[in-house]
N, C-alpha and C. Protein backbone atom coordinates (compact mmCIF):
# COMPACT_ATOMS: atom_id res chain seq x y z
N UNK A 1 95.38 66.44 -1.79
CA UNK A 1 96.34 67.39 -1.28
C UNK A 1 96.32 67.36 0.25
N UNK A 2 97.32 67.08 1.06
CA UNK A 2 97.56 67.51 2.29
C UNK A 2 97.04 69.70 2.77
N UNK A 3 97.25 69.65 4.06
CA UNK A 3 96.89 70.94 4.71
C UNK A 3 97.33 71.69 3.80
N UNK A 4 99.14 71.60 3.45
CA UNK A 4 99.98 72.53 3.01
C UNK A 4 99.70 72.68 1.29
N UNK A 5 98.40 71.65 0.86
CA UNK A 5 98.57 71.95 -0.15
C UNK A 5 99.27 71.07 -1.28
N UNK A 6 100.59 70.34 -0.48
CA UNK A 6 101.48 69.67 -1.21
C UNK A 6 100.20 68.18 -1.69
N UNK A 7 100.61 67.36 -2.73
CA UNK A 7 100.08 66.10 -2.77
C UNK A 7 100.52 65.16 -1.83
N UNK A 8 99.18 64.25 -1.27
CA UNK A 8 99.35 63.64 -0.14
C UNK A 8 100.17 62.50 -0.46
N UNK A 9 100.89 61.82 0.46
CA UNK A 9 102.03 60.94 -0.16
C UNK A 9 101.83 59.94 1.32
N UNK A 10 102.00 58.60 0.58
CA UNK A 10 101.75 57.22 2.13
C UNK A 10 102.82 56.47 1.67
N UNK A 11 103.18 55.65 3.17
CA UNK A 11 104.50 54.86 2.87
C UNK A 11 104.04 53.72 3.27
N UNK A 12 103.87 52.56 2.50
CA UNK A 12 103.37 51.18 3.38
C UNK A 12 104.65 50.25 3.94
N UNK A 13 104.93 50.01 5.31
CA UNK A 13 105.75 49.65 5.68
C UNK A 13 105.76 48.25 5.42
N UNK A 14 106.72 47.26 4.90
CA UNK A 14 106.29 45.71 5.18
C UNK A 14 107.89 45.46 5.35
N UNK A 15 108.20 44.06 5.75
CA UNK A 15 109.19 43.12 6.28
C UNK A 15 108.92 41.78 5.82
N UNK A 16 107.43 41.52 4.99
CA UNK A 16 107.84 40.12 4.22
C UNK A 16 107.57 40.57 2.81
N UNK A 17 108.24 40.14 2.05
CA UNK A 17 107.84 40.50 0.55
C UNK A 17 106.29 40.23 0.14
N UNK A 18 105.98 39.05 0.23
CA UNK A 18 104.56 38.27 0.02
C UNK A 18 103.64 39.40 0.45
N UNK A 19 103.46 39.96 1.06
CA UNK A 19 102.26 41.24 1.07
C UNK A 19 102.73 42.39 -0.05
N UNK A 20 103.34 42.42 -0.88
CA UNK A 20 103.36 43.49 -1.56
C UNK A 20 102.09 42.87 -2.75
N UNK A 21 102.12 41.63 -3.17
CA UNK A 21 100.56 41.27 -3.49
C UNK A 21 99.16 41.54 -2.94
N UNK A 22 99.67 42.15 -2.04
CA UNK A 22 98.02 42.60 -1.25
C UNK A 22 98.38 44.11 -1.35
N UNK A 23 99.29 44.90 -1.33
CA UNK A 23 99.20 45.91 -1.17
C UNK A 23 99.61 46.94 -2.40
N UNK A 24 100.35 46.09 -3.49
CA UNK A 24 100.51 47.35 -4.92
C UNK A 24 98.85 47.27 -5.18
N UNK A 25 98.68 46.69 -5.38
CA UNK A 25 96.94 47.18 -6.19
C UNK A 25 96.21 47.63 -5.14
N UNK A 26 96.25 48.19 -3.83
CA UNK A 26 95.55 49.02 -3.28
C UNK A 26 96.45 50.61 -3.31
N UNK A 27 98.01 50.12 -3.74
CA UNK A 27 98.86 51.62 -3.77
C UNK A 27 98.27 51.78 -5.51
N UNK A 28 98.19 51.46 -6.21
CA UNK A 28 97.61 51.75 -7.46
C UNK A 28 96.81 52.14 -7.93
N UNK A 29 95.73 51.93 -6.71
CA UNK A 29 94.47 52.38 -7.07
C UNK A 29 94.29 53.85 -6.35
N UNK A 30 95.25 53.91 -5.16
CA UNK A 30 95.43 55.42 -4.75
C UNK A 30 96.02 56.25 -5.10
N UNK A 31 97.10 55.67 -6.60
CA UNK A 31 97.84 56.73 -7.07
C UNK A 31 96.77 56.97 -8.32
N UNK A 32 95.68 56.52 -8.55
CA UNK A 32 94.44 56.66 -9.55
C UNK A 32 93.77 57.82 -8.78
N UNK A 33 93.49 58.33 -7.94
CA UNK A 33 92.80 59.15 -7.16
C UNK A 33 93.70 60.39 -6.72
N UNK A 34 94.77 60.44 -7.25
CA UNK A 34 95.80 61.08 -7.17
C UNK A 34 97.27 61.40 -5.18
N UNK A 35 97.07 60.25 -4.93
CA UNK A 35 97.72 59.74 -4.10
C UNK A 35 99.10 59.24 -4.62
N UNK A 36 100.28 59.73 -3.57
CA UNK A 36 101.56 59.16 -4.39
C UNK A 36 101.31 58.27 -2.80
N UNK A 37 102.33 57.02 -3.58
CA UNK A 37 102.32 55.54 -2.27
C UNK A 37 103.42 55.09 -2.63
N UNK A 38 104.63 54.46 -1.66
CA UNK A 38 105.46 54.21 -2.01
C UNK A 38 105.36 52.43 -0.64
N UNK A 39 106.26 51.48 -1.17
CA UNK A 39 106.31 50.62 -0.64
C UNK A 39 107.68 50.21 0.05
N UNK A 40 107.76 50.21 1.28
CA UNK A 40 109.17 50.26 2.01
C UNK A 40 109.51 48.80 2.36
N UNK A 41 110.51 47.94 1.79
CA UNK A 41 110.55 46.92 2.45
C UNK A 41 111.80 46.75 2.93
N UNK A 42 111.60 46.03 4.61
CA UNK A 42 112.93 46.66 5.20
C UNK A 42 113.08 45.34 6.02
N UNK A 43 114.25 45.02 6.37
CA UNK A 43 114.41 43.53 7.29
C UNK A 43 113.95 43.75 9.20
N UNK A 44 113.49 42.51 9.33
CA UNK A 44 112.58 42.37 10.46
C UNK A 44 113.17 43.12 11.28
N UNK A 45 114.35 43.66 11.82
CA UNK A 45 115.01 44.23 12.95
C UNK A 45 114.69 45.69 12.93
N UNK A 46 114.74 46.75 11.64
CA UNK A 46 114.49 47.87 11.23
C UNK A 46 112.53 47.95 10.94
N UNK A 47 112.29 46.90 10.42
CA UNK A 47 110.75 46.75 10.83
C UNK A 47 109.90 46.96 12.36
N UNK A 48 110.82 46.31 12.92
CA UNK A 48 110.38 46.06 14.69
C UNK A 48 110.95 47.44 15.24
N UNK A 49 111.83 48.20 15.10
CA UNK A 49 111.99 49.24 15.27
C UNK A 49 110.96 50.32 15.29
N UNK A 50 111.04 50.50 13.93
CA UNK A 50 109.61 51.29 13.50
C UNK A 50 108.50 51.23 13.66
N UNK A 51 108.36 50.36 13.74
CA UNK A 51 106.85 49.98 14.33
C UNK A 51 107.09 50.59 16.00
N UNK A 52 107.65 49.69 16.76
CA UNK A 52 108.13 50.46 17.77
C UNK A 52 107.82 51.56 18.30
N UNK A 53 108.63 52.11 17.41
CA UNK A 53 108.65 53.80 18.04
C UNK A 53 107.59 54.93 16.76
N UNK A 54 106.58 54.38 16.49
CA UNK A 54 105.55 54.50 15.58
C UNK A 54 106.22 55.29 14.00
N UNK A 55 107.53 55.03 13.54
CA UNK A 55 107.74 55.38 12.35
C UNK A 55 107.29 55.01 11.31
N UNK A 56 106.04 55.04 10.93
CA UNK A 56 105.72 54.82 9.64
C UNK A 56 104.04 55.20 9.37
N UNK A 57 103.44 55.23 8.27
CA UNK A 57 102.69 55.82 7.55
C UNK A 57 101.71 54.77 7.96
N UNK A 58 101.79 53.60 6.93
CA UNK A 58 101.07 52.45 6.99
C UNK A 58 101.45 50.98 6.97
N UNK A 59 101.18 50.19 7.73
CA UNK A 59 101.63 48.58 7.49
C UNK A 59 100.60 48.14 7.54
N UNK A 60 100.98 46.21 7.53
CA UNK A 60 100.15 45.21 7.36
C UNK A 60 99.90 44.79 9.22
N UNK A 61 99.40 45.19 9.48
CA UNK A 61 98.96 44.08 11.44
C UNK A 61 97.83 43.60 10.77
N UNK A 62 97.63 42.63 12.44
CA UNK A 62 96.56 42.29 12.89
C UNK A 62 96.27 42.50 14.61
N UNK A 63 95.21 42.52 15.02
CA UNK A 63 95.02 42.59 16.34
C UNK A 63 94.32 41.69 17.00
N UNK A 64 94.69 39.88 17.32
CA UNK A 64 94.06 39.26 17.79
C UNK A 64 93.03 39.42 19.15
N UNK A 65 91.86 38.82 18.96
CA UNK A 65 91.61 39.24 20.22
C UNK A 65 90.90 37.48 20.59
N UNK A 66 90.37 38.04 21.79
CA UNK A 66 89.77 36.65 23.03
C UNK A 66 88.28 36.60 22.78
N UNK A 67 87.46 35.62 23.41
CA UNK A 67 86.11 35.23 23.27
C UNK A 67 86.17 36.36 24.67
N UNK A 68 87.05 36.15 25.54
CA UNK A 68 86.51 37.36 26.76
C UNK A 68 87.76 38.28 26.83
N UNK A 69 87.38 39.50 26.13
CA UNK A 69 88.54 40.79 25.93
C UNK A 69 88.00 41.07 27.41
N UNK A 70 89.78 41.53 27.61
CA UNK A 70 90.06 42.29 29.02
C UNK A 70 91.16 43.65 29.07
N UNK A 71 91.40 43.16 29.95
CA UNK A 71 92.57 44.41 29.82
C UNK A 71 93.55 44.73 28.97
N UNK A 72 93.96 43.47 28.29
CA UNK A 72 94.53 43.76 27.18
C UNK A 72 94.03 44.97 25.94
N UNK A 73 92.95 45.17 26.34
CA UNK A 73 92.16 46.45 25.33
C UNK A 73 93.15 48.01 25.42
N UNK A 74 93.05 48.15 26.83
CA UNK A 74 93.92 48.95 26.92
C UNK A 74 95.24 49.08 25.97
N UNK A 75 95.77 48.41 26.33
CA UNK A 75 97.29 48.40 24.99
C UNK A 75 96.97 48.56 23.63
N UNK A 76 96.11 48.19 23.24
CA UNK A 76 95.69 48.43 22.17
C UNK A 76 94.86 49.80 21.63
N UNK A 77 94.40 49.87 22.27
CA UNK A 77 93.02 51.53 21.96
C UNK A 77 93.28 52.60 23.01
N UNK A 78 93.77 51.99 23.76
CA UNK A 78 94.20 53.19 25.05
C UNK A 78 94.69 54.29 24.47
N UNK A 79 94.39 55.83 25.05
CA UNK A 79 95.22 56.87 25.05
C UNK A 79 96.03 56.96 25.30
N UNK A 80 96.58 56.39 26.74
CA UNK A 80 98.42 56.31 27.36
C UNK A 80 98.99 55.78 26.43
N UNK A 81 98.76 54.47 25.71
CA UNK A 81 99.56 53.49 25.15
C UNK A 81 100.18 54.04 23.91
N UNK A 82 99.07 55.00 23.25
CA UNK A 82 99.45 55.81 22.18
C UNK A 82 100.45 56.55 22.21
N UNK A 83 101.37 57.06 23.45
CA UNK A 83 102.20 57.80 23.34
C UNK A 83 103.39 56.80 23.81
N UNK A 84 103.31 55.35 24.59
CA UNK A 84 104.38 54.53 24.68
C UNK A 84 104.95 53.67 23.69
N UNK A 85 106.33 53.97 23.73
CA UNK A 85 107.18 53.69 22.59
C UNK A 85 107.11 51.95 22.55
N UNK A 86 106.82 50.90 22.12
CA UNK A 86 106.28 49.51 21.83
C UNK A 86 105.10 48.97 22.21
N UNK A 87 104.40 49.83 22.52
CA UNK A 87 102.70 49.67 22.87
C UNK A 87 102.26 48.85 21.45
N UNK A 88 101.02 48.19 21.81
CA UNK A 88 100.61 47.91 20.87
C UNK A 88 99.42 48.65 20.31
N UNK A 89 98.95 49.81 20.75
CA UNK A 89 98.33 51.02 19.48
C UNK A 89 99.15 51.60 19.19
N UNK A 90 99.65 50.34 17.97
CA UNK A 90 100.61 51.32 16.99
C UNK A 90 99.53 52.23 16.07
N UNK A 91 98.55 52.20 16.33
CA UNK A 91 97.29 52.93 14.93
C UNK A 91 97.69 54.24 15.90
N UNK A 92 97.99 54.65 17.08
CA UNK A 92 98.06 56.34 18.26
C UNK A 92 96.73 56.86 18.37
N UNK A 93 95.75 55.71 18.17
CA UNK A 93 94.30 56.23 18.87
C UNK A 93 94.47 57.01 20.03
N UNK A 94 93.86 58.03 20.35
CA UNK A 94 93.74 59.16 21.47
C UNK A 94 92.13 59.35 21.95
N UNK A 95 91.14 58.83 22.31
CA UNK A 95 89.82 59.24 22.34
C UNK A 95 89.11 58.51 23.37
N UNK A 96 88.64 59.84 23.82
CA UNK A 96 88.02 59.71 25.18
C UNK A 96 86.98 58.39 25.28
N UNK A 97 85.97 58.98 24.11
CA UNK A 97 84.99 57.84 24.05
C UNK A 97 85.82 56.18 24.14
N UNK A 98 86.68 56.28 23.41
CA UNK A 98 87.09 54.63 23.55
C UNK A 98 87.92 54.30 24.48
N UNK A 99 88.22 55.32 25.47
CA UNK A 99 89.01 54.49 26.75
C UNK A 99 87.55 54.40 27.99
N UNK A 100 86.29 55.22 27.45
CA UNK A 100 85.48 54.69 27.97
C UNK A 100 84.84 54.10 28.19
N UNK A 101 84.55 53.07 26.73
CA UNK A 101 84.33 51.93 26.32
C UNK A 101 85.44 50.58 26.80
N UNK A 102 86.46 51.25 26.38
CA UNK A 102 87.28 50.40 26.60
C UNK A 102 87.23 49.57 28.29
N UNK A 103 87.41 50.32 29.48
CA UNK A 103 87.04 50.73 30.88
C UNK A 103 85.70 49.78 31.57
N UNK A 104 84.77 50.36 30.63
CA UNK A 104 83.33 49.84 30.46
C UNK A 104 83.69 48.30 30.46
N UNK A 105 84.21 47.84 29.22
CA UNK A 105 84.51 46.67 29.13
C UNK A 105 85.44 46.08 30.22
N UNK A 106 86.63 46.30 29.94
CA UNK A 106 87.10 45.74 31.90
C UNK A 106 86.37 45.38 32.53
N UNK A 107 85.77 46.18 33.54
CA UNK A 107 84.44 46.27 34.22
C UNK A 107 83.53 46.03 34.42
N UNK A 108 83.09 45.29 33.06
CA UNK A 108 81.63 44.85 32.63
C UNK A 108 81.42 43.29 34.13
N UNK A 109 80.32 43.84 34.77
CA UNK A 109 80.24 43.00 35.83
C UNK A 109 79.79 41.21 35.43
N UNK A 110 79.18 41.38 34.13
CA UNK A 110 78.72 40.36 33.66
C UNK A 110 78.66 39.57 32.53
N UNK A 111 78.62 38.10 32.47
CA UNK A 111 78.87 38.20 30.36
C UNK A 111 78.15 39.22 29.66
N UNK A 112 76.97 39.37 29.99
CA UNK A 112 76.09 40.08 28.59
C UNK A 112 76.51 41.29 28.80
N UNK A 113 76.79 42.09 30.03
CA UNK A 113 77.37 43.27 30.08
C UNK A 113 79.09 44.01 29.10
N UNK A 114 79.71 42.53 29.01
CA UNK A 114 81.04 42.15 28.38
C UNK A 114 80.64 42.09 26.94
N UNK A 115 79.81 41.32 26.37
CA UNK A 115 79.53 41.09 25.17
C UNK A 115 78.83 43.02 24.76
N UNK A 116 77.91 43.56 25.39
CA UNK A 116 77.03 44.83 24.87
C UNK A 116 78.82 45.81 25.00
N UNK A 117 79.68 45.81 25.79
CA UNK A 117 80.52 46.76 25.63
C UNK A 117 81.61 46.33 24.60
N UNK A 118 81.87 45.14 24.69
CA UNK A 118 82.64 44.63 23.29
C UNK A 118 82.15 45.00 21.82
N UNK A 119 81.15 44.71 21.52
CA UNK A 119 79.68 45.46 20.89
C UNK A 119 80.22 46.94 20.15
N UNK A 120 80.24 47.37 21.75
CA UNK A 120 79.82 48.89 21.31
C UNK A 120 81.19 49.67 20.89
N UNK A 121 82.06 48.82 21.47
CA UNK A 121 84.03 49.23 21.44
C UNK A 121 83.96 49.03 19.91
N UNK A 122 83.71 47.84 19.41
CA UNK A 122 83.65 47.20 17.98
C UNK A 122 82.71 48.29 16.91
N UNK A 123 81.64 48.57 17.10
CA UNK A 123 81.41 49.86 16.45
C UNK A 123 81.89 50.93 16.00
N UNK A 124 82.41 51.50 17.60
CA UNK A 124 83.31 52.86 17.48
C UNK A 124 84.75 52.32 16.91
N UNK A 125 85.19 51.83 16.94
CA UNK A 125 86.72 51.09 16.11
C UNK A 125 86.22 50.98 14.62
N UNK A 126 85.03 50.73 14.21
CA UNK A 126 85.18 50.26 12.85
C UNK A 126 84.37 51.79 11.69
N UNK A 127 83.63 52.34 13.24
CA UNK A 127 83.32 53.80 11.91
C UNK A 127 84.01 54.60 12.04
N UNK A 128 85.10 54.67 12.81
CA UNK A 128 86.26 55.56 13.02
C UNK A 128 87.28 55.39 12.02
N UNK A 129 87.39 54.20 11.32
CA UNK A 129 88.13 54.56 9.47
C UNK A 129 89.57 54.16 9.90
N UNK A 130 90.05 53.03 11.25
CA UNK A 130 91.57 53.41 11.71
C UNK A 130 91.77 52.64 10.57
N UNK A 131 91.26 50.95 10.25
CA UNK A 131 92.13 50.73 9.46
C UNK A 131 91.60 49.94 7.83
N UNK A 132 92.36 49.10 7.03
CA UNK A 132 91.68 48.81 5.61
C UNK A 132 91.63 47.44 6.09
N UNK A 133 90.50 46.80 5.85
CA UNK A 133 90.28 45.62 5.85
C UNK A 133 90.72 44.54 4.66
N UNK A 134 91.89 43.59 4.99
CA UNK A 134 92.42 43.50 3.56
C UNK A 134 91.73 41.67 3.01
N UNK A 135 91.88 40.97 4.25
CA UNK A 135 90.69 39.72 3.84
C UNK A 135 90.28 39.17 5.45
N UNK A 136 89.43 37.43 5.17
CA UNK A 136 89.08 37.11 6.13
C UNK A 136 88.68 35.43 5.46
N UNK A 137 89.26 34.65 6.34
CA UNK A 137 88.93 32.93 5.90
C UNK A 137 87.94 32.63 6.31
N UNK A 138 87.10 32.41 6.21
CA UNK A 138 85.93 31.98 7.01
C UNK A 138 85.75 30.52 7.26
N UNK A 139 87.22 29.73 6.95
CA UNK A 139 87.37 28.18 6.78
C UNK A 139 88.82 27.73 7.12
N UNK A 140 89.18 26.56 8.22
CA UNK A 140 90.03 26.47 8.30
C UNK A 140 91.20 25.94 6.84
N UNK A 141 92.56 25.81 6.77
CA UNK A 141 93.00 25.34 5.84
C UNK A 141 93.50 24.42 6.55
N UNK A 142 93.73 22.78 6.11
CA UNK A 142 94.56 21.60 7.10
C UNK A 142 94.43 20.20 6.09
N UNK A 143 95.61 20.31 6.27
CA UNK A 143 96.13 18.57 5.21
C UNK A 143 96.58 17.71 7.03
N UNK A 144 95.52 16.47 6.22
CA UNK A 144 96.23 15.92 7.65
C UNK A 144 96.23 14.44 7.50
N UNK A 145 96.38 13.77 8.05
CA UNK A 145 96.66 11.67 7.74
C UNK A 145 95.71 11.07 7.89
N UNK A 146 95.46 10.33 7.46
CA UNK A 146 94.03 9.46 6.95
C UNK A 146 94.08 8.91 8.13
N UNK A 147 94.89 8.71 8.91
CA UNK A 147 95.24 7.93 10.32
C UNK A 147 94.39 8.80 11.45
N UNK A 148 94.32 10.07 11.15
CA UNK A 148 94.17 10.80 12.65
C UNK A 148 92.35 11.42 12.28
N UNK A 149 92.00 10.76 13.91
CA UNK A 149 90.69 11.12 14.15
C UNK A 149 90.27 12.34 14.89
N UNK A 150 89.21 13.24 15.13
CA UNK A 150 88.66 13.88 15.57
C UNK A 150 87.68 13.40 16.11
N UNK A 151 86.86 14.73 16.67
CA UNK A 151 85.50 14.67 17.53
C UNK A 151 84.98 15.41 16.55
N UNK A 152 83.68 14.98 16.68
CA UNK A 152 82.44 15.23 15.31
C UNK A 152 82.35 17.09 15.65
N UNK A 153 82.70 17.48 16.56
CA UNK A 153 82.25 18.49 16.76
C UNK A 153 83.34 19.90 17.03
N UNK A 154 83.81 20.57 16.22
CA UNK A 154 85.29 21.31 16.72
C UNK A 154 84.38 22.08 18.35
N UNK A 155 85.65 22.99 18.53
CA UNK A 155 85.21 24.39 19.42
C UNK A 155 84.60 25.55 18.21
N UNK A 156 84.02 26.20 19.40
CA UNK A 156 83.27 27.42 18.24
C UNK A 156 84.51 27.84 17.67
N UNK A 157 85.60 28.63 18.32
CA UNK A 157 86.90 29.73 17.65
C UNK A 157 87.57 28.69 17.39
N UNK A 158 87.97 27.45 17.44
CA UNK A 158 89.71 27.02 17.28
C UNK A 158 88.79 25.57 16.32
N UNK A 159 90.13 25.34 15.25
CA UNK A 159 90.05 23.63 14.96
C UNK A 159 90.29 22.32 16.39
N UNK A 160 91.22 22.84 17.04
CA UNK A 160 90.91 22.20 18.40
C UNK A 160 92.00 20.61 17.92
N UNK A 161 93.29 21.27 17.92
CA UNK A 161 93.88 20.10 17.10
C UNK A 161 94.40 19.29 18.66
N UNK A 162 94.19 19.88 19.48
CA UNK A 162 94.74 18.98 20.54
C UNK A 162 93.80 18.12 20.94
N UNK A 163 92.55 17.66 20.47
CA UNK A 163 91.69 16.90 20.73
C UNK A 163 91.72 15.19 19.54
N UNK A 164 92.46 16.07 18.86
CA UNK A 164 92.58 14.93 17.49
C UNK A 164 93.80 13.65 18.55
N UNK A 165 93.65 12.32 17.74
CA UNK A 165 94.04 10.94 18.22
C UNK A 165 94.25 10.47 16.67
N UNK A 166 95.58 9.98 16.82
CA UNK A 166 95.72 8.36 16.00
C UNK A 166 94.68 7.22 15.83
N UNK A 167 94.51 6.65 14.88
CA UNK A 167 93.39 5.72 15.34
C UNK A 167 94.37 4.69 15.09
């Protein structure tokens, strides 16, 4: 039940069909717990809208990030950003602690100083409940020509396809 009492009711926003496989059996399992969920699918222009100007309940993102997060944090977790209409905290995080973290990080004078506040941003983001974790590859996927060579060794984050050669 919501404040008022009424039963709580979520709208999952999507714009490609193909995620409604990831997302009826998590609306199914919340209308088991007595949750009503409804699934909105709407074309990319009315999608980008809403998102936009934060109309909606719940969607599918992601939030890429860098081996060295910077300011871009801000747009994302910031308090200001939460109230600007195409920001990217579309989640409307508001909290002190994480624009202090956030800040921290900017700032961080040094790698290990960058890595302990990335750290600690990454904590407070993940026991704070913003969002559902829906998967994760832990392996690249790639069909490629018996012709084309690599280096024995990728980069840590990327397959590193600009290093590959014809043989």
């Amino acid at each position: 039940m919501d404040a008022q009492g009424e039963q709580f009711k979520i709208e999952f926003l999507l714009f490609q069909k193909n995620f409604e496989r990831i997302v009826l059996p998590y609306t199914r399992n919340l209308q088991r717990i007595g949750i009503a969920s409804e699934v909105r699918l709407v074309d990319v222009s009315q999608y980008i809208n809403r998102v936009q100007s934060f109309d909606f309940d719940m969607m599918v993102a992601s939030f890429p990030q860098s081996s060295s997060p910077g300011n871009e944090q801000r747009e994302f977790w910031g308090s200001k950003a939460a109230d600007q209409v195409g920001s990217r905290n579309v989640i409307g995080i508001k909290s002190e602690v994480i624009d202090s973290l956030v800040e921290t990080l900017i700032h961080a004078p040094d790698r290990q100083a960058l890595i302990d506040a990335s750290r600690a941003l990454d904590r407070v983001l993940l026991w704070s409940y913003y969002v559902v974790p829906q998967w994760h590859l832990s392996a690249w996927r790639v069909a490629h020509w018996n012709k084309l060579q690599r280096p024995e060794r990728n980069p840590q984050y990327d397959i590193g396809l600009d290093s590959w050669w014809v043989e």
